[in-house]
Protein backbone atom coordinates (compact mmCIF):
# COMPACT_ATOMS: atom_id res chain seq x y z
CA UNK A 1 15.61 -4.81 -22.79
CA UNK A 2 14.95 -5.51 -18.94
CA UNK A 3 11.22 -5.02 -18.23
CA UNK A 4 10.06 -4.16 -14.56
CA UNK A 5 7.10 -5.62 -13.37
CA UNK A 6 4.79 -3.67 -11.38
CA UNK A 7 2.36 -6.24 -9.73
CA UNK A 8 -1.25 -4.91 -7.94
CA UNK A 9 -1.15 -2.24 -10.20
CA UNK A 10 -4.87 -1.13 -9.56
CA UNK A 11 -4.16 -0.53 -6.31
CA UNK A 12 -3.41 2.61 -4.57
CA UNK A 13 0.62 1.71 -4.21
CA UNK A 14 1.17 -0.29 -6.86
CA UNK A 15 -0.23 2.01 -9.45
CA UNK A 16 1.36 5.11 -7.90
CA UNK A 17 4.83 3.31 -7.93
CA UNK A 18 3.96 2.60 -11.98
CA UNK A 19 3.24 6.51 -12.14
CA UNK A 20 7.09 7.26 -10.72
CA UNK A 21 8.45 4.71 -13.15
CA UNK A 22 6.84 6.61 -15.90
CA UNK A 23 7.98 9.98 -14.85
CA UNK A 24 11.58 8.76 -14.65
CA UNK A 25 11.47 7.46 -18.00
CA UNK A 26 10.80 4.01 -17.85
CA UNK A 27 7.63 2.25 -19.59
CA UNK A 28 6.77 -0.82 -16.54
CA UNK A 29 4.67 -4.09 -17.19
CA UNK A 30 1.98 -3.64 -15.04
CA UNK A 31 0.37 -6.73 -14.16
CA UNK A 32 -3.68 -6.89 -14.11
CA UNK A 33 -6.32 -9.71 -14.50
CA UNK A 34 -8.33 -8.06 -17.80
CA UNK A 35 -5.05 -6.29 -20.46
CA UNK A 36 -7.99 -5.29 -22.46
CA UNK A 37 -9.80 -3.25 -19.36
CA UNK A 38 -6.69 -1.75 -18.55
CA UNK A 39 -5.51 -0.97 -22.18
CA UNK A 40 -8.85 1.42 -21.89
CA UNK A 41 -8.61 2.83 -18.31
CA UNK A 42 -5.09 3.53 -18.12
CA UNK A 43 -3.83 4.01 -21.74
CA UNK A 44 -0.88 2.90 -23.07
CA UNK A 45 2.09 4.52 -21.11
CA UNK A 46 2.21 1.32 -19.73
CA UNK A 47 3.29 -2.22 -20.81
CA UNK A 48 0.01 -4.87 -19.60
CA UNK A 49 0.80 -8.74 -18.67
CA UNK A 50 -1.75 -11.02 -17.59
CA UNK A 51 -1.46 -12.43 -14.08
CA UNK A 52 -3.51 -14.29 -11.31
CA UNK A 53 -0.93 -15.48 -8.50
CA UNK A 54 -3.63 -18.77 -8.38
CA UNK A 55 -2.83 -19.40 -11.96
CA UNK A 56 0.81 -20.44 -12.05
CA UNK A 57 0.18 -20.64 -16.31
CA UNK A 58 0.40 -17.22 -16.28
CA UNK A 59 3.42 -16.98 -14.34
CA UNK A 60 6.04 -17.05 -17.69
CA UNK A 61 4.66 -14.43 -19.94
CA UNK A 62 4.41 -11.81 -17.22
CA UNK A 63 8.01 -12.78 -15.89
CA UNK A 64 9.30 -13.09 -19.15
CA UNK A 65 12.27 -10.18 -19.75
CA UNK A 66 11.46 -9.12 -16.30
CA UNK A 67 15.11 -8.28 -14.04
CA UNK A 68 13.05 -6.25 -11.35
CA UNK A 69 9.99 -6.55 -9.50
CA UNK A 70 7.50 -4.51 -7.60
CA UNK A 71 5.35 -6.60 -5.41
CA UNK A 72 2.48 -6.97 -3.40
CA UNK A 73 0.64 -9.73 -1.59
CA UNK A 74 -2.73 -10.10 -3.82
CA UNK A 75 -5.73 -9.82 -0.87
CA UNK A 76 -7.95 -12.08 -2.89
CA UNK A 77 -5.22 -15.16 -3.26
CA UNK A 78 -6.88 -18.57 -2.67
CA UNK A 79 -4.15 -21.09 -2.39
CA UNK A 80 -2.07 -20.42 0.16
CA UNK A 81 1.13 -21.23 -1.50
CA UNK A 82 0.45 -18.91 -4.31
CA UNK A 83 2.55 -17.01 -3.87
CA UNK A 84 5.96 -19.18 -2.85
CA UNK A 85 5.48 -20.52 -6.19
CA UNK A 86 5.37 -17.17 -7.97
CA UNK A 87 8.62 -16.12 -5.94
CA UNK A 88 10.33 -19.37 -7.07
CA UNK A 89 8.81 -18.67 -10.39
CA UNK A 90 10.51 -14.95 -10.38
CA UNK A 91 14.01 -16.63 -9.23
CA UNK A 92 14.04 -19.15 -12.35
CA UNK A 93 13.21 -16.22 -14.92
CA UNK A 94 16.12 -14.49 -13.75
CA UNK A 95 14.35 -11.47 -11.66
CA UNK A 96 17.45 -10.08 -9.72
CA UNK A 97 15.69 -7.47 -7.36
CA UNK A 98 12.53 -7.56 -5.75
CA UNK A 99 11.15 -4.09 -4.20
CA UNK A 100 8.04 -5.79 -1.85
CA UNK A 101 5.15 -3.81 0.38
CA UNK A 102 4.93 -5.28 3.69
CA UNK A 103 3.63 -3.81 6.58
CA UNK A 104 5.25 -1.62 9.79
CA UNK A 105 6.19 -3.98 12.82
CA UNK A 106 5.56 -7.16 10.47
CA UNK A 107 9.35 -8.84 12.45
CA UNK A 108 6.83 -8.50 14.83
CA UNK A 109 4.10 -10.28 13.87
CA UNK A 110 4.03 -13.40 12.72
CA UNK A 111 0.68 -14.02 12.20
CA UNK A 112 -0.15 -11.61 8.98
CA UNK A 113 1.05 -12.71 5.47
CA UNK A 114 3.69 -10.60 5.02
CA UNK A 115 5.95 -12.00 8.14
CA UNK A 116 6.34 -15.49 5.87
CA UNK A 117 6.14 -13.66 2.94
CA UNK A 118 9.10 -11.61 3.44
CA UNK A 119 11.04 -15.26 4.89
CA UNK A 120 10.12 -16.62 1.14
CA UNK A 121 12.12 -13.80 -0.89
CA UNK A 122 14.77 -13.93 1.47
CA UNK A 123 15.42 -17.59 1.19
CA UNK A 124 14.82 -17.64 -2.47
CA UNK A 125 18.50 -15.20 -2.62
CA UNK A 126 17.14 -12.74 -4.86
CA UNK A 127 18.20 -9.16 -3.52
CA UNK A 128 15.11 -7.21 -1.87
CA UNK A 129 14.03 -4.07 -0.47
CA UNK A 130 11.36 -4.05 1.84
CA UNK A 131 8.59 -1.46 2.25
CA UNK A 132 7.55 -2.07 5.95
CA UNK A 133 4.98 1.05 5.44
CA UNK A 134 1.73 1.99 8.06
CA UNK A 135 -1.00 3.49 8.00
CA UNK A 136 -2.08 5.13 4.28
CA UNK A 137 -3.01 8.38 4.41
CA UNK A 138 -5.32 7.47 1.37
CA UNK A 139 -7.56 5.41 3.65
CA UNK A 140 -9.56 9.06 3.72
CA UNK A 141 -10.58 8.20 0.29
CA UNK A 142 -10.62 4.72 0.50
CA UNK A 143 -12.09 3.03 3.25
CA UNK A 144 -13.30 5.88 5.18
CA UNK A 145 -14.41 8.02 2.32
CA UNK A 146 -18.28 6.79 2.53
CA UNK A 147 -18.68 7.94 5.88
CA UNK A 148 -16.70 11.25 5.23
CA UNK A 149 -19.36 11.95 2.36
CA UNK A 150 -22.63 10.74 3.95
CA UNK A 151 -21.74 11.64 7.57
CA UNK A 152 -19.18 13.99 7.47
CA UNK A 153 -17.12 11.90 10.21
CA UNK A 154 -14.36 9.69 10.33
CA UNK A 155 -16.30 6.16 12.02
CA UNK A 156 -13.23 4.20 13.06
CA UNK A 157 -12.48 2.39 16.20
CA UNK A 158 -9.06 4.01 16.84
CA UNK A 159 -9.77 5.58 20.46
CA UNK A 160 -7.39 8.43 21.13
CA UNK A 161 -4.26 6.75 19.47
CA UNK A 162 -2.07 8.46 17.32
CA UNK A 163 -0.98 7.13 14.07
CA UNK A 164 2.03 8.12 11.75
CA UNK A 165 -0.07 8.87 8.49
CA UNK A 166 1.96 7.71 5.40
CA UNK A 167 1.35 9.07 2.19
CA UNK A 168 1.41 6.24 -0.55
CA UNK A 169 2.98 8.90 -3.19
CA UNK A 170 6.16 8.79 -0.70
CA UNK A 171 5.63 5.00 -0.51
CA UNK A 172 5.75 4.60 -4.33
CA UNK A 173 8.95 6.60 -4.39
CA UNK A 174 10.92 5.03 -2.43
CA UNK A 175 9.95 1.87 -4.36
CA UNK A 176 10.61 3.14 -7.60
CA UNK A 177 13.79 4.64 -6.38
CA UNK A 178 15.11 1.16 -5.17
CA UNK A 179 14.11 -0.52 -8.52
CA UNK A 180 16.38 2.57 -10.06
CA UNK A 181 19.14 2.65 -8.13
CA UNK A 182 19.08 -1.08 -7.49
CA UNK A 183 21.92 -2.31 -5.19
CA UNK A 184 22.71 0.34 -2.99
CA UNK A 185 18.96 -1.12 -1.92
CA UNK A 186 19.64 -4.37 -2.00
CA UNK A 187 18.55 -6.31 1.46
CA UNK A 188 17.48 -3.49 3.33
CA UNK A 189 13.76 -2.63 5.38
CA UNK A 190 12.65 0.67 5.07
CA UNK A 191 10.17 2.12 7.58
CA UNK A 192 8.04 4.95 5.63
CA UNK A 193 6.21 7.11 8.15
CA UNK A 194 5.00 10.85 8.43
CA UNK A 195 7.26 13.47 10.15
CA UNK A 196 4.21 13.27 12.91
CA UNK A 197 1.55 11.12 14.30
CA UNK A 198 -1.85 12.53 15.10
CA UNK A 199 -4.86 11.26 16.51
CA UNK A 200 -8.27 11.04 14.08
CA UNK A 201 -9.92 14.24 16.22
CA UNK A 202 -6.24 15.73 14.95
CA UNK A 203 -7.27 15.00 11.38
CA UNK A 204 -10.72 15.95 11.32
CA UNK A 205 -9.36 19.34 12.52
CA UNK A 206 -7.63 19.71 9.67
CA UNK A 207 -9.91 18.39 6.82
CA UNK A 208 -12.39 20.66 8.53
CA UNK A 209 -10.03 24.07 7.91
CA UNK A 210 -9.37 22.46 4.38
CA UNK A 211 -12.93 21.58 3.23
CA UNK A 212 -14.79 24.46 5.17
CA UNK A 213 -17.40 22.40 6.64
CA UNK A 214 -17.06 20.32 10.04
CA UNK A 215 -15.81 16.83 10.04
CA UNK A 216 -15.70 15.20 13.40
CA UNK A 217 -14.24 12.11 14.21
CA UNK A 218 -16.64 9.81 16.59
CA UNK A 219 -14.46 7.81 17.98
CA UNK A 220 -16.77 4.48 17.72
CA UNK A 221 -16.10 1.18 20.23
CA UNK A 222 -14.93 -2.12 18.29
CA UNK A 223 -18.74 -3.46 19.05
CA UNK A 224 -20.62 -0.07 17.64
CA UNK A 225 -18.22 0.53 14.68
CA UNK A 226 -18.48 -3.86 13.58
CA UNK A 227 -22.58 -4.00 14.04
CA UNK A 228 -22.74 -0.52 12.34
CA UNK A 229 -20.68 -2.02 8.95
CA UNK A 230 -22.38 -5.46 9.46
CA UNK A 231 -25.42 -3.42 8.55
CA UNK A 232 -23.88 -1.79 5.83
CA UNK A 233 -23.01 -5.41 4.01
CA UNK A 234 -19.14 -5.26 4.63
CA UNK A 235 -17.82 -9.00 4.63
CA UNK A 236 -17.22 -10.25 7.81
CA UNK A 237 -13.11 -11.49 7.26
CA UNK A 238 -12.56 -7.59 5.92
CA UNK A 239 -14.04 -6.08 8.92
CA UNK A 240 -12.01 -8.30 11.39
CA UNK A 241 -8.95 -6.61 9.27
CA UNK A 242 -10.01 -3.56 9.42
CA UNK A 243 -10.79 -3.42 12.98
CA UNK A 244 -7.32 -4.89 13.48
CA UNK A 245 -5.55 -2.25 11.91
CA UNK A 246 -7.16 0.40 14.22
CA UNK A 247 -6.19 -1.44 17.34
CA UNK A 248 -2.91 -1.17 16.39
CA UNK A 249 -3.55 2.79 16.78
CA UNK A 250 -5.84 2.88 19.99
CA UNK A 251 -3.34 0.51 21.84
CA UNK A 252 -0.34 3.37 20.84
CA UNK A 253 1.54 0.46 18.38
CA UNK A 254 1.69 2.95 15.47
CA UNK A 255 2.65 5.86 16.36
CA UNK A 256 6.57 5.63 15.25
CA UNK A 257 8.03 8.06 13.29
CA UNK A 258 11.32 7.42 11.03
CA UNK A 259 12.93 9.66 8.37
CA UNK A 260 13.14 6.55 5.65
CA UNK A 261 11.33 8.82 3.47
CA UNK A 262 13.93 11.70 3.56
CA UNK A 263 16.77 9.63 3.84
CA UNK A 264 16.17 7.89 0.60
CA UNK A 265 14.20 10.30 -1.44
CA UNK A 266 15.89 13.76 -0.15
CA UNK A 267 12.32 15.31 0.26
CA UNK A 268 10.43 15.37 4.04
CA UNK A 269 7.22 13.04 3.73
CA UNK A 270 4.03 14.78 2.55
CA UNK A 271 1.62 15.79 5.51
CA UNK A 272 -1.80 14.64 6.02
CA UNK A 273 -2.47 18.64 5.25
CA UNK A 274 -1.02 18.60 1.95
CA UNK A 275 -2.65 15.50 1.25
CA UNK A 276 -6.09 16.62 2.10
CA UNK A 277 -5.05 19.87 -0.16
CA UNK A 278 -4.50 17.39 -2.68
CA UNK A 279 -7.30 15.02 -2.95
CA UNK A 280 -10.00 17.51 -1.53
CA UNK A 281 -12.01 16.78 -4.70
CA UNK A 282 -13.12 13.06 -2.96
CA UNK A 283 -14.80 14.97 -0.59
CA UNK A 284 -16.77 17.73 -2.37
CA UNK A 285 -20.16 17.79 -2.23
């Protein structure tokens, strides 16, 4: 039987759009670095494959079977043509549909990853859908979530910019939906965004009506929020990334709104309210 590969599966997206799979009836091949680990954490509702994109030998048995793909660039890839040789790889074991995350504006930007990334599946012919999402919505209990809990702030260099929060539960959706309904996807972009962009003082309004206590958002320059994290021990390449990202914001780049998420799904994208309803127990002291 055709197996669909879920790759970055212990990631926020990845194992979210292995979670939809499930609930639709299907039982994925989640790809993962330790099957053993993951046979423990996450049961056995999933199928496990070994993979590491800088180990082409284990390339065949995770492709093996495998008509449809969910993928993500790997952050921690060391050879930078990884991953051309894992889309050729896909191509020769017959994968017929690729479902990848990029990022919002990436036509746009040539210099991140995904920009050649996304030229590579196109050339290779294999039928994709695109996931061109912004900013997650999860970062709250990602990224930000030690601040939130220590400091009851959000300590991000995003000025007064508004961003187009993006739930990756609507993300994961329209991914598994594409790998469902296959090619009435096939070779299309899809923008998901929020119905609404707020600013961070927005959204520490609202976890602060959620959670009961007051969250603020500080509103930190570039130099206070990088020398406040250098302290902290973050690595120097992430925070340049992460400082990026938040540019994007304060400059007004990602504040676009589309209805992708409606459109394909039939439901209006989750708000940052619901999600904070949601998740509250990250930030419960």
């Amino acid at each position: 039987m055709e197996r669909i590969l879920v790759t970055g599966f212990t990631g926020t997206v990845g194992q979210e759009a292995a979670k939809q799979l499930v609930r639709w009836g299907e039982r994925p091949r989640c790809a993962v670095r330790n099957v053993e680990k993951a046979l423990q954490q996450y049961g056995t509702e999933y199928e496990y494959a070994a993979l590491d994109f800088d180990e082409e030998a284990t390339f065949p048995a995770a492709l093996a079977g495998v008509g449809r793909l969910f993928l993500m660039y790997p952050p921690m890839i060391r050879e930078k043509d990884s991953f051309a040789r894992f889309i050729a790889a896909a191509k020769q074991h017959g994968v017929r549909h690729i479902v990848y995350l990029s990022v919002k504006d990436v036509q746009y930007l040539p210099f991140v990853p995904h920009h050649k990334n996304e030229k590579l599946i196109k050339q290779s012919g294999i039928p994709y859908t695109f996931l061109r999402a912004g900013y997650f919505t999860q970062n709250l209990n990602l990224f930000l979530l030690g601040e939130l809990m220590k400091h009851d702030r959000i300590f991000v260099p995003a000025g007064k910019g508004k961003t187009s929060f993006t739930d990756v539960r609507d993300i994961a959706e329209i991914g598994a939906l594409a790998l469902l309904e296959g090619e009435k996807h096939y070779n299309k972009s899809y923008v998901p965004t929020g119905s609404e962009a707020l600013t961070f003082f927005e959204v520490a309004d609202i976890m602060t009506k959620v959670l009961g206590r007051r969250i603020t958002y500080t509103n930190p320059t570039v130099k206070e929020f990088q020398t406040y994290f250098r302290q902290e021990g973050l690595e120097e390449a992430y925070l340049k990334v992460v400082t990026g990202i938040h540019l994007f914001t304060k400059i007004g780049l990602a504040k676009g709104i589309t209805r992708d998420i409606e459109r394909v799904t039939g439901h209006p994208p989750l708000s940052v309210r619901q999600y904070v309803e949601d998740y509250r127990a990250y930030w419960e002291k």
